[in-house]
C-alpha atoms as a PDB file:
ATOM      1  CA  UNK A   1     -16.554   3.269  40.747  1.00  0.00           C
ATOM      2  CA  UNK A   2     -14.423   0.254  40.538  1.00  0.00           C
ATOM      3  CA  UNK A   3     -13.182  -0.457  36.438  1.00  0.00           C
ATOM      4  CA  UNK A   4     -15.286  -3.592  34.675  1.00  0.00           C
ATOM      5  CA  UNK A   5     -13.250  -6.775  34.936  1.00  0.00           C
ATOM      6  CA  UNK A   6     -12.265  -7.979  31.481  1.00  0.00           C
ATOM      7  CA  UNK A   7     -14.643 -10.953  30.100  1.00  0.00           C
ATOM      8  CA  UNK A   8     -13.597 -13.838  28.712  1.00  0.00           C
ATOM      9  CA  UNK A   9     -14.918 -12.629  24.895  1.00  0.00           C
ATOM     10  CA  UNK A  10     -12.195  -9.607  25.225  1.00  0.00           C
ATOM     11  CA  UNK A  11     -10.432  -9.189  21.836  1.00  0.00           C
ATOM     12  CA  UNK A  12      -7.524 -10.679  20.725  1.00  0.00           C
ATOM     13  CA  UNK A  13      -4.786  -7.798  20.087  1.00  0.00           C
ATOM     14  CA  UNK A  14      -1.957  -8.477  17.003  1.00  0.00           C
ATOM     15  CA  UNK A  15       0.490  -6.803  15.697  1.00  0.00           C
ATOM     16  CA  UNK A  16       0.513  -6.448  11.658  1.00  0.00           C
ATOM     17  CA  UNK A  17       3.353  -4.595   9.288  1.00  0.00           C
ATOM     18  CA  UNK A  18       2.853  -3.549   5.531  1.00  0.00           C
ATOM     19  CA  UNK A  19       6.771  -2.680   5.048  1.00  0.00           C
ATOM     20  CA  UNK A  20       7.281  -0.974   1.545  1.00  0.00           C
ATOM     21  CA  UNK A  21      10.240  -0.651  -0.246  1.00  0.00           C
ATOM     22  CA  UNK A  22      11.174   0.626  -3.730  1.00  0.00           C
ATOM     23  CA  UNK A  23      13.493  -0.876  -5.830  1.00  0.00           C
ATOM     24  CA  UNK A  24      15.093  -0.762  -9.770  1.00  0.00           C
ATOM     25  CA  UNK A  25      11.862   1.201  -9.870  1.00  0.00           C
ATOM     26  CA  UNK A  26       9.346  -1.294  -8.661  1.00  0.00           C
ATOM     27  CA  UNK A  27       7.337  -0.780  -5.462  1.00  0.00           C
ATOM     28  CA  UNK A  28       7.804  -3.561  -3.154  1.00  0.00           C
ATOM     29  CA  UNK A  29       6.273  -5.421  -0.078  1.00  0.00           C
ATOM     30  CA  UNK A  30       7.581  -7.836   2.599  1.00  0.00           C
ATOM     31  CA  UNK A  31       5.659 -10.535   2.913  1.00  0.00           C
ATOM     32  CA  UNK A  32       5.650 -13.896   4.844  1.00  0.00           C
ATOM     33  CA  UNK A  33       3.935 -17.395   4.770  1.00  0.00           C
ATOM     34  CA  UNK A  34       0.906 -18.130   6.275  1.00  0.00           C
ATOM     35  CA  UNK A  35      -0.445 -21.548   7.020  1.00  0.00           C
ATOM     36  CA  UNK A  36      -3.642 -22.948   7.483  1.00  0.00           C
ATOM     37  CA  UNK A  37      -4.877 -20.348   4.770  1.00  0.00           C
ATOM     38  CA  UNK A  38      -7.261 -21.483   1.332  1.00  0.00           C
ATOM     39  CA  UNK A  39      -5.077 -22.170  -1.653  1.00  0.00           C
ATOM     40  CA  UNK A  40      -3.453 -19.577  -3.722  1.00  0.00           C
ATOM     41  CA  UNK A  41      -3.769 -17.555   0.166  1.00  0.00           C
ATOM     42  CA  UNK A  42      -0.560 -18.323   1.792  1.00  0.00           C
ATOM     43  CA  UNK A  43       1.295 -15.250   1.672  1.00  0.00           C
ATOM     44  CA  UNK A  44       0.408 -12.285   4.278  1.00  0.00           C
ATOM     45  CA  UNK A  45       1.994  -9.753   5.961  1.00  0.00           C
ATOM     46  CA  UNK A  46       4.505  -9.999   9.468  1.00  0.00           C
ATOM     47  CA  UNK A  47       2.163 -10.138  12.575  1.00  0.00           C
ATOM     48  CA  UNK A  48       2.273 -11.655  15.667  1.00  0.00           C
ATOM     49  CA  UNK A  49       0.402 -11.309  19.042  1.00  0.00           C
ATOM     50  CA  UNK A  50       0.887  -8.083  21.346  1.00  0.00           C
ATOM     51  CA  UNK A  51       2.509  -9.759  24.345  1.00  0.00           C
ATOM     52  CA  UNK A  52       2.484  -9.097  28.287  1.00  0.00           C
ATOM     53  CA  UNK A  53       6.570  -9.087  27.336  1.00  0.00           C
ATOM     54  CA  UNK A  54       6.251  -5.916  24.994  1.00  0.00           C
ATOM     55  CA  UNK A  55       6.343  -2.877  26.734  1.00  0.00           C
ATOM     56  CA  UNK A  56       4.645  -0.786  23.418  1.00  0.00           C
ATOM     57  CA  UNK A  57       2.472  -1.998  20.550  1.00  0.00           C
ATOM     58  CA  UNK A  58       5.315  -0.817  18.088  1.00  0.00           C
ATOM     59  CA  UNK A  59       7.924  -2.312  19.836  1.00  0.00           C
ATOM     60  CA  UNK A  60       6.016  -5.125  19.574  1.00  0.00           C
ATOM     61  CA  UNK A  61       5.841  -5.252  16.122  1.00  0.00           C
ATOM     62  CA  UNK A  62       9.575  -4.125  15.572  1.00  0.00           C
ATOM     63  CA  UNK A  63      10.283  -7.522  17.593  1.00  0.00           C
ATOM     64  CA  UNK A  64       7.800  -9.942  15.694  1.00  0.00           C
ATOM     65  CA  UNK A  65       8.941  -8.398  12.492  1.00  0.00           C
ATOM     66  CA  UNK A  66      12.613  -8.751  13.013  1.00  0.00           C
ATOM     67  CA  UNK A  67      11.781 -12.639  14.270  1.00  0.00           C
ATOM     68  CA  UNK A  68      10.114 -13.642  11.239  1.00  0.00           C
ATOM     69  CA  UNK A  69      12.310 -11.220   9.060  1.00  0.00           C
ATOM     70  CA  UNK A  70      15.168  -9.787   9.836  1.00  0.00           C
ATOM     71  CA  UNK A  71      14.373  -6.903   8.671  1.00  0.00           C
ATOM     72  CA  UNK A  72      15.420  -3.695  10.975  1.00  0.00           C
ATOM     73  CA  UNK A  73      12.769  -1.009  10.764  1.00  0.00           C
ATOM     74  CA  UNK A  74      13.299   2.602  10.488  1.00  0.00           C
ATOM     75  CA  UNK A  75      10.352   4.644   9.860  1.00  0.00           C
ATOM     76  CA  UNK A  76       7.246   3.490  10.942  1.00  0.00           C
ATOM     77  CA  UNK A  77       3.909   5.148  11.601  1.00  0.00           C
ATOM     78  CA  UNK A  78       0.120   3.916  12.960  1.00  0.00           C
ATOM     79  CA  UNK A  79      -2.039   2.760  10.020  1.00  0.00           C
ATOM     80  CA  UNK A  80      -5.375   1.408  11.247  1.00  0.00           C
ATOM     81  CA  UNK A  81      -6.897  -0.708  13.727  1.00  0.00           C
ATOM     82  CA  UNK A  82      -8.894  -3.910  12.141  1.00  0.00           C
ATOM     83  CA  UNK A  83     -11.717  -4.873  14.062  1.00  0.00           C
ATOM     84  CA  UNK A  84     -14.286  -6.047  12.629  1.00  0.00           C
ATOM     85  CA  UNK A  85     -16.749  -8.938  14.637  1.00  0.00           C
ATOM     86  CA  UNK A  86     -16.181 -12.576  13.397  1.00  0.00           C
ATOM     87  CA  UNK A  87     -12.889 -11.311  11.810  1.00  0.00           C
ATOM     88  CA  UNK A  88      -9.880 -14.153  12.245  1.00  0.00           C
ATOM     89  CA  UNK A  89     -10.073 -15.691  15.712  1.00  0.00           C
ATOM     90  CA  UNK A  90     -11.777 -18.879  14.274  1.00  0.00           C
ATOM     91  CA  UNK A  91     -12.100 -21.366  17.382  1.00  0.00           C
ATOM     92  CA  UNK A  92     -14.867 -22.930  18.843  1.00  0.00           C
ATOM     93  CA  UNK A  93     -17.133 -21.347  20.493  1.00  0.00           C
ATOM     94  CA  UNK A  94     -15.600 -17.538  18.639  1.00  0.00           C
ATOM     95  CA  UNK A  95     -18.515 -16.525  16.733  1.00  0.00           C
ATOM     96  CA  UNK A  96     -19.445 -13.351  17.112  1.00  0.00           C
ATOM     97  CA  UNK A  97     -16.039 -11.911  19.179  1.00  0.00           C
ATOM     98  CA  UNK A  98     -13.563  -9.911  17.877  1.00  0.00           C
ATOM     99  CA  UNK A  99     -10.095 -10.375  17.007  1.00  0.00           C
ATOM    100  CA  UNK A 100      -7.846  -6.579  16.510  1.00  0.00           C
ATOM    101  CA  UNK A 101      -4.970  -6.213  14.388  1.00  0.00           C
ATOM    102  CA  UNK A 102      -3.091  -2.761  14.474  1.00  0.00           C
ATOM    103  CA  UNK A 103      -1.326  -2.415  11.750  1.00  0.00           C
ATOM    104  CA  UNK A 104       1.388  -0.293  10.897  1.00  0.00           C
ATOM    105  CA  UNK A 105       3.121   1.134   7.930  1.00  0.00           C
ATOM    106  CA  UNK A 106       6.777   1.046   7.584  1.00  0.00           C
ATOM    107  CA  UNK A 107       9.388   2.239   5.047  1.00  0.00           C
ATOM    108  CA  UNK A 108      12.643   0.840   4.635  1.00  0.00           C
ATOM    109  CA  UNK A 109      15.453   0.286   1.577  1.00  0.00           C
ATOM    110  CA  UNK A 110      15.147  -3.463   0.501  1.00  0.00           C
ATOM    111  CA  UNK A 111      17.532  -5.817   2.308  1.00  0.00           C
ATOM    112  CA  UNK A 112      17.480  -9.456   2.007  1.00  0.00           C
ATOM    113  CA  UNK A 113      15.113 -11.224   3.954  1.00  0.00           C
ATOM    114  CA  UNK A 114      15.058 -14.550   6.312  1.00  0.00           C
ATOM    115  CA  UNK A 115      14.650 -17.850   4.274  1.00  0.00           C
ATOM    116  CA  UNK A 116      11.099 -17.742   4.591  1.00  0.00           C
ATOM    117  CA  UNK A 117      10.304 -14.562   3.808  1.00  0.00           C
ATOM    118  CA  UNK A 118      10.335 -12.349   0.459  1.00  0.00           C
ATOM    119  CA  UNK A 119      10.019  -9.053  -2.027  1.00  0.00           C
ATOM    120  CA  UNK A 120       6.819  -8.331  -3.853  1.00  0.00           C
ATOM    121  CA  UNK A 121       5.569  -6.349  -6.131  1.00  0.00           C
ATOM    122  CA  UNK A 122       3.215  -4.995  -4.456  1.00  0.00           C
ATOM    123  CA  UNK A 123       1.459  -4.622  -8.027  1.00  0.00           C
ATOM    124  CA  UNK A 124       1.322  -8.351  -7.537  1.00  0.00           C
ATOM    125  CA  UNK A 125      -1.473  -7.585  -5.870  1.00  0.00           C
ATOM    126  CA  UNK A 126      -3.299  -4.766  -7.373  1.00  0.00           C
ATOM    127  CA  UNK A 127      -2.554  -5.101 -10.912  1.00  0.00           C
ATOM    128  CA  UNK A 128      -4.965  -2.348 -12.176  1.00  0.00           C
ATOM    129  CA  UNK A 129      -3.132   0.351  -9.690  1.00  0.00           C
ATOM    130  CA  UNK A 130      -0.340   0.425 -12.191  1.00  0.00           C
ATOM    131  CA  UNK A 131      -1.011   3.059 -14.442  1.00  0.00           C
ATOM    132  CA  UNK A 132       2.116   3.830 -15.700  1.00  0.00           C
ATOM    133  CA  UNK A 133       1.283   2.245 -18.970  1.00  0.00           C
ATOM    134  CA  UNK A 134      -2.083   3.839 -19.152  1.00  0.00           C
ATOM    135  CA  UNK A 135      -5.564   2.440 -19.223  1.00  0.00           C
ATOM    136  CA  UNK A 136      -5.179  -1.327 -20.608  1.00  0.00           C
ATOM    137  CA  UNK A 137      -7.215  -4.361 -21.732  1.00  0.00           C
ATOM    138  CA  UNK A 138      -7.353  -6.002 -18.171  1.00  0.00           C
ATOM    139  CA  UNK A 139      -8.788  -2.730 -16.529  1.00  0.00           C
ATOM    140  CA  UNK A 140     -11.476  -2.716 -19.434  1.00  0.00           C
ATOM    141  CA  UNK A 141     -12.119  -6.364 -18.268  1.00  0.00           C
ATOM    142  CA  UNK A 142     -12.814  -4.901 -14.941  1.00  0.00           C
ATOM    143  CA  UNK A 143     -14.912  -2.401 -15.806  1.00  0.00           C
ATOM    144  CA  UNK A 144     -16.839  -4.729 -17.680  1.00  0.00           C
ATOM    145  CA  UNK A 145     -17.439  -6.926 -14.833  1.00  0.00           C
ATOM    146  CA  UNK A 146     -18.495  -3.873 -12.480  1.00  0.00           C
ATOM    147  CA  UNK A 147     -21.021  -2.840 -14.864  1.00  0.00           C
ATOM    148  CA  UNK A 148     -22.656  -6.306 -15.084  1.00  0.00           C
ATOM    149  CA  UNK A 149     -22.506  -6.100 -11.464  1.00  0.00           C
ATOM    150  CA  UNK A 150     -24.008  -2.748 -11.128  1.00  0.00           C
ATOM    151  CA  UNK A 151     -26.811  -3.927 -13.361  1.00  0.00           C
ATOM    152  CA  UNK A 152     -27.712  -6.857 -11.277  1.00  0.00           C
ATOM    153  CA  UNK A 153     -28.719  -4.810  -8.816  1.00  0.00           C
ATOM    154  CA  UNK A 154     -32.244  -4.828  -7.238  1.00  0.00           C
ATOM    155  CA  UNK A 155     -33.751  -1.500  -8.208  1.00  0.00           C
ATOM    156  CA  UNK A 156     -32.717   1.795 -10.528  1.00  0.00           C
ATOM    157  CA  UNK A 157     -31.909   3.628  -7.547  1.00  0.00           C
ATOM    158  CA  UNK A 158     -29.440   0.727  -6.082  1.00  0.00           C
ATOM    159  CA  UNK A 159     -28.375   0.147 -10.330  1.00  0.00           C
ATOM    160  CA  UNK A 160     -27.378   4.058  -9.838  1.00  0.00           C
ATOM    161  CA  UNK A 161     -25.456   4.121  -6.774  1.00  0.00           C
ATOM    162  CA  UNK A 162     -23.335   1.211  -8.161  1.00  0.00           C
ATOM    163  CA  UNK A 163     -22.453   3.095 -11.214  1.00  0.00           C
ATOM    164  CA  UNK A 164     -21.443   6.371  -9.425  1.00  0.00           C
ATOM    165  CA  UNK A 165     -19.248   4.211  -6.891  1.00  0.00           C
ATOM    166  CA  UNK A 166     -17.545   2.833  -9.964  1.00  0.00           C
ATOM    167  CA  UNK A 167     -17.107   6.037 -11.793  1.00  0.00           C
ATOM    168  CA  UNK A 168     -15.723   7.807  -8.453  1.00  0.00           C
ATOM    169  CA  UNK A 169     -13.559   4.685  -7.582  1.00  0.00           C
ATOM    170  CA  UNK A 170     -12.322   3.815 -11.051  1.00  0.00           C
ATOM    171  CA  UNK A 171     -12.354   6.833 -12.987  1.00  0.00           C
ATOM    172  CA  UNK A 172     -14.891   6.143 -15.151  1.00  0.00           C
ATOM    173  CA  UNK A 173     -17.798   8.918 -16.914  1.00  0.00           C
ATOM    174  CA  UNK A 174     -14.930  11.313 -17.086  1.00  0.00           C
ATOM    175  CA  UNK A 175     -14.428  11.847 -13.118  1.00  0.00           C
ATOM    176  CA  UNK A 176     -10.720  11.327 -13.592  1.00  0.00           C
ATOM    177  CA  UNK A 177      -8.574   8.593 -12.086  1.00  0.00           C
ATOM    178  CA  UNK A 178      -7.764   9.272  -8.035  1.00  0.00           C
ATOM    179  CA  UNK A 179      -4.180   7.454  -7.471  1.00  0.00           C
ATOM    180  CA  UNK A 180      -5.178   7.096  -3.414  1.00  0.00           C
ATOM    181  CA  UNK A 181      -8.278   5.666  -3.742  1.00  0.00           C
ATOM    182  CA  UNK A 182      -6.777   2.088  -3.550  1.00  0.00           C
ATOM    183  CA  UNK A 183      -8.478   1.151  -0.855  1.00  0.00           C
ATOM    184  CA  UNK A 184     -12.392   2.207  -1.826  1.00  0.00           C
ATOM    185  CA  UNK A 185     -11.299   0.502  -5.462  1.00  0.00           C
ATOM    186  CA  UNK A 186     -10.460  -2.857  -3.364  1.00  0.00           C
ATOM    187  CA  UNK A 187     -13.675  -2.665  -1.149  1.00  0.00           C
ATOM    188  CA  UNK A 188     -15.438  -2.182  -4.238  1.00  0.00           C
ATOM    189  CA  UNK A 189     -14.506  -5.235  -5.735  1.00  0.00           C
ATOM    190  CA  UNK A 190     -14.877  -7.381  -2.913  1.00  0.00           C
ATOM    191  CA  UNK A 191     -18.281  -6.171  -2.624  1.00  0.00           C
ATOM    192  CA  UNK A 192     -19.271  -7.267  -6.490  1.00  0.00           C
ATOM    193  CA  UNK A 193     -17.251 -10.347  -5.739  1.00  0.00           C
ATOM    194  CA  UNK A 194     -14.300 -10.139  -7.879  1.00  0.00           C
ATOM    195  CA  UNK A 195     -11.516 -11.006  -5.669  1.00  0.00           C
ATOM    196  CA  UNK A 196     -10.715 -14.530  -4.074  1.00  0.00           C
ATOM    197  CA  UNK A 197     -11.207 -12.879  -0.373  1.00  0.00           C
ATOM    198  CA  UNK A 198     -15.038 -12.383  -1.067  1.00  0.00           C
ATOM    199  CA  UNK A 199     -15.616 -15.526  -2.620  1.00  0.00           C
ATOM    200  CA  UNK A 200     -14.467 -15.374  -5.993  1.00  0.00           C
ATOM    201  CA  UNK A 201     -12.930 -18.208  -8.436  1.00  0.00           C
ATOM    202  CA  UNK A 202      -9.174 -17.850  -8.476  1.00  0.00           C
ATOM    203  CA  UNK A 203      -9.111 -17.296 -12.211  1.00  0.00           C
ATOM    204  CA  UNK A 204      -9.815 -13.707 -11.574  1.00  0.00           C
ATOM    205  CA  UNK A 205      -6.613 -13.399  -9.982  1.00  0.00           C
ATOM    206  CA  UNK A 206      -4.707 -12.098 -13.101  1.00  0.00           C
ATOM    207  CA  UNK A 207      -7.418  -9.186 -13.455  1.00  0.00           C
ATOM    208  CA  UNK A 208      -7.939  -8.065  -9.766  1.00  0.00           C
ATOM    209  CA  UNK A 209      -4.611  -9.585  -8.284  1.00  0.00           C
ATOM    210  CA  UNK A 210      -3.386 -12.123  -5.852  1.00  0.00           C
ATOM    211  CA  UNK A 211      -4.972 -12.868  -2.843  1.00  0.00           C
ATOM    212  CA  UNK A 212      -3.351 -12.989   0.122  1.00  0.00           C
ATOM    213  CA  UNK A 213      -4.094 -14.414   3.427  1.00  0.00           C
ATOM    214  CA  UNK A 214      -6.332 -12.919   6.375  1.00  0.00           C
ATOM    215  CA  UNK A 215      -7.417  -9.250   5.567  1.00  0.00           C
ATOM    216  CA  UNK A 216      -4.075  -8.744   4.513  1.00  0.00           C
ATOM    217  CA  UNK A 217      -5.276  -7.154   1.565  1.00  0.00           C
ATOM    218  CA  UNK A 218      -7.215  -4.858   2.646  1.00  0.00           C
ATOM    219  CA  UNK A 219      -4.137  -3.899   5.058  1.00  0.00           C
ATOM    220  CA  UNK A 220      -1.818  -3.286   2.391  1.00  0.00           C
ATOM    221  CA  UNK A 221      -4.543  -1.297   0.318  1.00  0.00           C
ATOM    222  CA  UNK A 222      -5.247   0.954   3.273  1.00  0.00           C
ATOM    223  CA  UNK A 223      -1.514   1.548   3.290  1.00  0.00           C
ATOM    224  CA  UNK A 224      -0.493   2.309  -0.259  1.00  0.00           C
ATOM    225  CA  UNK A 225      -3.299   4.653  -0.304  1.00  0.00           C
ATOM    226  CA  UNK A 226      -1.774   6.657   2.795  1.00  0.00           C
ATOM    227  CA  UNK A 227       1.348   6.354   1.259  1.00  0.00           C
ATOM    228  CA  UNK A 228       0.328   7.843  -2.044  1.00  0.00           C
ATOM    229  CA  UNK A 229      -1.576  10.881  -0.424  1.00  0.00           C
ATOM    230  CA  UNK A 230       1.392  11.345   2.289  1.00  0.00           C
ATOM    231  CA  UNK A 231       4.410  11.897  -0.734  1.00  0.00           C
ATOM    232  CA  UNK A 232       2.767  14.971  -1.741  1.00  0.00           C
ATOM    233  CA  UNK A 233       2.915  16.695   1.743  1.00  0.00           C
ATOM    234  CA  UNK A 234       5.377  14.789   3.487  1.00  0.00           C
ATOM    235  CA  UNK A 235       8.957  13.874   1.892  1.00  0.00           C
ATOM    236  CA  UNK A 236       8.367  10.550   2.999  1.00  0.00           C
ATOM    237  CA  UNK A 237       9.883   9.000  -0.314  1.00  0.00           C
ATOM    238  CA  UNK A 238      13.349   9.898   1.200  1.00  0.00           C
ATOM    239  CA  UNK A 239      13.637   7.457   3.650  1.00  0.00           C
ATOM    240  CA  UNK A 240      12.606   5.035   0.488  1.00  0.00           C
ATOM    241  CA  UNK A 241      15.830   6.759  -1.698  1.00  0.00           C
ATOM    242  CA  UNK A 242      19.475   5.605  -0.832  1.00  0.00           C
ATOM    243  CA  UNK A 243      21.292   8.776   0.454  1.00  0.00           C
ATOM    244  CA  UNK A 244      22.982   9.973  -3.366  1.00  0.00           C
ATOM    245  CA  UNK A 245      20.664   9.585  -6.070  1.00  0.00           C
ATOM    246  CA  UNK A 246      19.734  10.946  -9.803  1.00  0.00           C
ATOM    247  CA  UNK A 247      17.140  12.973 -10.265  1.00  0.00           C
ATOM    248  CA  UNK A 248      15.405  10.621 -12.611  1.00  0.00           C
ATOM    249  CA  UNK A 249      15.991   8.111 -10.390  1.00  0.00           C
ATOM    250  CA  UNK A 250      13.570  10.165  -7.900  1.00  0.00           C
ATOM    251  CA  UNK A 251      11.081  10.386 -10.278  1.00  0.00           C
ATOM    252  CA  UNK A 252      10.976   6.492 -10.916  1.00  0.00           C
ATOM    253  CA  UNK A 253      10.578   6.068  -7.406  1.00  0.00           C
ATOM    254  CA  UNK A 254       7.416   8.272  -6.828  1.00  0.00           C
ATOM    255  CA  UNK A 255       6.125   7.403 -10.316  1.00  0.00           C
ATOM    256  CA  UNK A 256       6.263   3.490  -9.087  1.00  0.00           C
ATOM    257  CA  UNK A 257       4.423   4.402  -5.803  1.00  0.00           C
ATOM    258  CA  UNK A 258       1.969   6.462  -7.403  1.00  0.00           C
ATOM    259  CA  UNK A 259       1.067   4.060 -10.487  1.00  0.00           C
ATOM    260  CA  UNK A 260       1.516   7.102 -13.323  1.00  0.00           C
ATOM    261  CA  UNK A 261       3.767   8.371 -15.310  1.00  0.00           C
ATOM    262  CA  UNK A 262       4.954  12.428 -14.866  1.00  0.00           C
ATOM    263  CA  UNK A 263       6.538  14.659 -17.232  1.00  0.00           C
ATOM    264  CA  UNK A 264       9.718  15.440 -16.915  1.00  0.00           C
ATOM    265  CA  UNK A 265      10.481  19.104 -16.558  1.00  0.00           C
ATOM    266  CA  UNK A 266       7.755  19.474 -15.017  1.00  0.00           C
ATOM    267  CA  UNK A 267       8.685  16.906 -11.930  1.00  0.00           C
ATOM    268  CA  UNK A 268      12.607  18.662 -12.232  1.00  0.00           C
ATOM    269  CA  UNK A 269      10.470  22.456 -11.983  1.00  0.00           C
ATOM    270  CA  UNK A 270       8.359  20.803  -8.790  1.00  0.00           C
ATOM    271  CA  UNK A 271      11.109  19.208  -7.086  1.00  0.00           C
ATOM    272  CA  UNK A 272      13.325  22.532  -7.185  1.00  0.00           C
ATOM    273  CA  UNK A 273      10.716  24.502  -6.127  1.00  0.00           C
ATOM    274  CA  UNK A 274      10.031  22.649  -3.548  1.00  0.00           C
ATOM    275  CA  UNK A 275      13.644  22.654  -1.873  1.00  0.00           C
ATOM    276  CA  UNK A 276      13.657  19.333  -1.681  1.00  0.00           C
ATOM    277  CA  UNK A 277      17.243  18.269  -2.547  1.00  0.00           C
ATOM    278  CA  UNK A 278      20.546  19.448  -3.110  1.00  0.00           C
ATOM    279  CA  UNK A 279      23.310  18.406  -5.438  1.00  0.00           C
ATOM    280  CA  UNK A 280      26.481  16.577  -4.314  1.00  0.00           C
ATOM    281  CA  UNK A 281      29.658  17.023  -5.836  1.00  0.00           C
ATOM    282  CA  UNK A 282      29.634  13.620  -7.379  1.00  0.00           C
ATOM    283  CA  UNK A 283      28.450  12.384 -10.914  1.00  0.00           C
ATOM    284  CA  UNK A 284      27.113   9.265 -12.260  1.00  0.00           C
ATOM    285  CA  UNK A 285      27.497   7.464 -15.648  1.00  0.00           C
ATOM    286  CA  UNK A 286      24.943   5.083 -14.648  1.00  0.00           C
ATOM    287  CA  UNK A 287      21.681   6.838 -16.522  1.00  0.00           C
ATOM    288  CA  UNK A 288      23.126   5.489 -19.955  1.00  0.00           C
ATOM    289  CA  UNK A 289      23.549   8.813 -21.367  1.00  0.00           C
ATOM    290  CA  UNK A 290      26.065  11.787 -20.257  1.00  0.00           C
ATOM    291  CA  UNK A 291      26.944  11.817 -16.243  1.00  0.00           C
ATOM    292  CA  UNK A 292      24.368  13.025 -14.175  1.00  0.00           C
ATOM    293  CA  UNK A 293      24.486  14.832 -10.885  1.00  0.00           C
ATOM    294  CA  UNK A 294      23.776  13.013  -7.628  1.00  0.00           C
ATOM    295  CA  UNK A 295      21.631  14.676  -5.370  1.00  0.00           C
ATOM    296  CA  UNK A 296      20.117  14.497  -1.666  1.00  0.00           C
ATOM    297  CA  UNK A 297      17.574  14.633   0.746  1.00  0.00           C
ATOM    298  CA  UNK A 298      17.774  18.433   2.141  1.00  0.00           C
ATOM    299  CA  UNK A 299      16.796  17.389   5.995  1.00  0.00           C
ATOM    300  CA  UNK A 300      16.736  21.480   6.250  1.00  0.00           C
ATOM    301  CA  UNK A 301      13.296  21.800   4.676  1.00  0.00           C
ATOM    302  CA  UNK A 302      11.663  20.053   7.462  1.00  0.00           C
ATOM    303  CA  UNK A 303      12.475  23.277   9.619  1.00  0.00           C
ATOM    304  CA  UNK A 304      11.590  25.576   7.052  1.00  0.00           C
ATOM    305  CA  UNK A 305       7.482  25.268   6.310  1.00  0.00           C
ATOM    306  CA  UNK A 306       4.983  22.853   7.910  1.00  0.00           C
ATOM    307  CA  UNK A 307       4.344  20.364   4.914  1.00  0.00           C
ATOM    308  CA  UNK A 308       7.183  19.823   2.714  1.00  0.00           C
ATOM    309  CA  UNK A 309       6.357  16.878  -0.006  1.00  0.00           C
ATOM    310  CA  UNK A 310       6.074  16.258  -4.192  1.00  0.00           C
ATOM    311  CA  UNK A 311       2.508  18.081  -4.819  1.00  0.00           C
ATOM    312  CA  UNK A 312       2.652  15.779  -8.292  1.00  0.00           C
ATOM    313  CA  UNK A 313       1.673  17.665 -11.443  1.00  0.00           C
ATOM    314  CA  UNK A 314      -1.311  18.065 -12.697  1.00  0.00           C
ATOM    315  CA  UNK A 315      -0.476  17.184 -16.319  1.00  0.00           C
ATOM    316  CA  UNK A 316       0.694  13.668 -15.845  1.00  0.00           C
ATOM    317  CA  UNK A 317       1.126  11.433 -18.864  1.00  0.00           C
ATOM    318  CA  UNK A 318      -0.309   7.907 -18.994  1.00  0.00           C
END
């Protein structure tokens, strides 16, 4: 049996990165402009076409990413594949064909970027993900505006289903607030209409974040929400740390990424248990008070059990 010839409605394939960094404590993502994109939509994410000249997807994104860039990537990993129908390919005569975008997840320490690109917070654009200061005024003004939205709905049995998806997504009616869930608390609030992407007046931006162009957005959810459940099995934060560092240091890092705020000796007890690190022979004066020890990445632990990572407290503060 001979294989189908392609037709002309086969999918466009491109190439996406989320690239995360962290620095002076703040979690950070590449971005790049976009053109052609709604107002206040203009910054998105490195992507480019896969090309007949690119001999693997991810070397085809190390090459688009380094072109619009020059950033050099080190780790990278698979995130999702983005296919929905109608999604981006926009020309006449599209509706109803598909347009892929693989994206891809990639860790690196901040360098500076090419002219055109830049450093975000990437709490630029999820606001209410930072917890670190615990529950505040704007992520009451959310909540408001899902409940109004849950109560619009059609019947009691729809009105009820809205209210448990808010209370799984955002904590609420005591079920406790899930740091990885970024991505079902974004999809939520497209769906009651509270981000620019789905419709929404620009104004809301301060509450529910910046847009950004495409399905970026949803991109860069679906990563931070991998890379928030990976830290506690993987020690992916390492390749985030510079190769000495302070042990509060580490804890700023993963308490940026995850949005909360950990105790102390608690993180210090986890972190030794764990094997994790080791100390140098070198001090710093740097943390303000007395000299602290620098400390790094034990590469050993990788060899010794199958899922070494920072299994974060349970009694966080914030």
């Amino acid at each position: 049996m001979s294989e189908a010839e392609p037709s002309a409605a086969a999918p466009l394939v491109g190439l996406a990165a989320v690239i995360l960094a962290a620095t002076l404590d703040e979690p950070r993502v590449l971005t790049v402009p976009v053109a052609g994109q709604p107002a206040g939509r203009a910054e998105g994410l490195p992507a480019g076409p896969l090309e007949p000249a690119h001999p693997t997807l991810e070397r085809g994104l190390r090459a688009w990413v380094e072109r619009q860039t020059g950033q050099s990537l080190g780790y990278v990993e698979q995130l999702y594949t983005f296919g929905d129908r109608d999604r981006r390919r926009g020309g006449k005569g599209d509706v109803g064909l598909h347009a892929l975008s693989v994206a891809y997840l990639a860790l690196v320490r901040e360098a500076r970027p090419a002219a055109d690109s830049a450093w975000q917070s990437w709490y630029r654009y999820f606001p209410y993900e930072d917890r670190r200061a615990g529950r505040t005024d704007d992520l009451d003004a959310i909540a408001a505006r899902l409940a109004a939205w849950a109560e619009a709905a059609s019947s009691p049995e729809a009105r009820r289903r809205r209210s448990d998806r808010i209370g799984l997504t955002f904590g609420a009616a005591g079920s406790g607030w899930n740091e990885e869930r970024v991505l079902e608390r974004y999809e939520l609030l497209f769906e009651a209409g509270l981000v620019p992407e789905a419709g929404a007046d620009l104004d809301v931006s301060p509450l529910t974040g910046r847009p950004m162009a495409h399905d970026h957005r949803r991109m860069l959810a679906t990563a931070l929400g991998r890379l928030r459940g990976k830290i506690k099995y993987r020690p992916v934060v390492f390749e985030l740390m510079p190769p000495a560092f302070t042990l509060g240091q580490l804890q700023r890092v993963v308490e940026a990424l995850s949005g909360i705020l950990l105790h102390k000796q608690n993180f210090r007890r986890l972190v030794a248990h764990q094997g994790l690190v080791e100390e140098t022979e070198a001090v710093t004066a740097e943390t303000g008070g007395r000299p602290a020890r620098l400390m790094r990445f034990r590469r050993e632990v990788l060899l010794e059990r199958p899922a070494p990572g920072l299994r974060l407290p349970s009694n966080r503060t914030g």
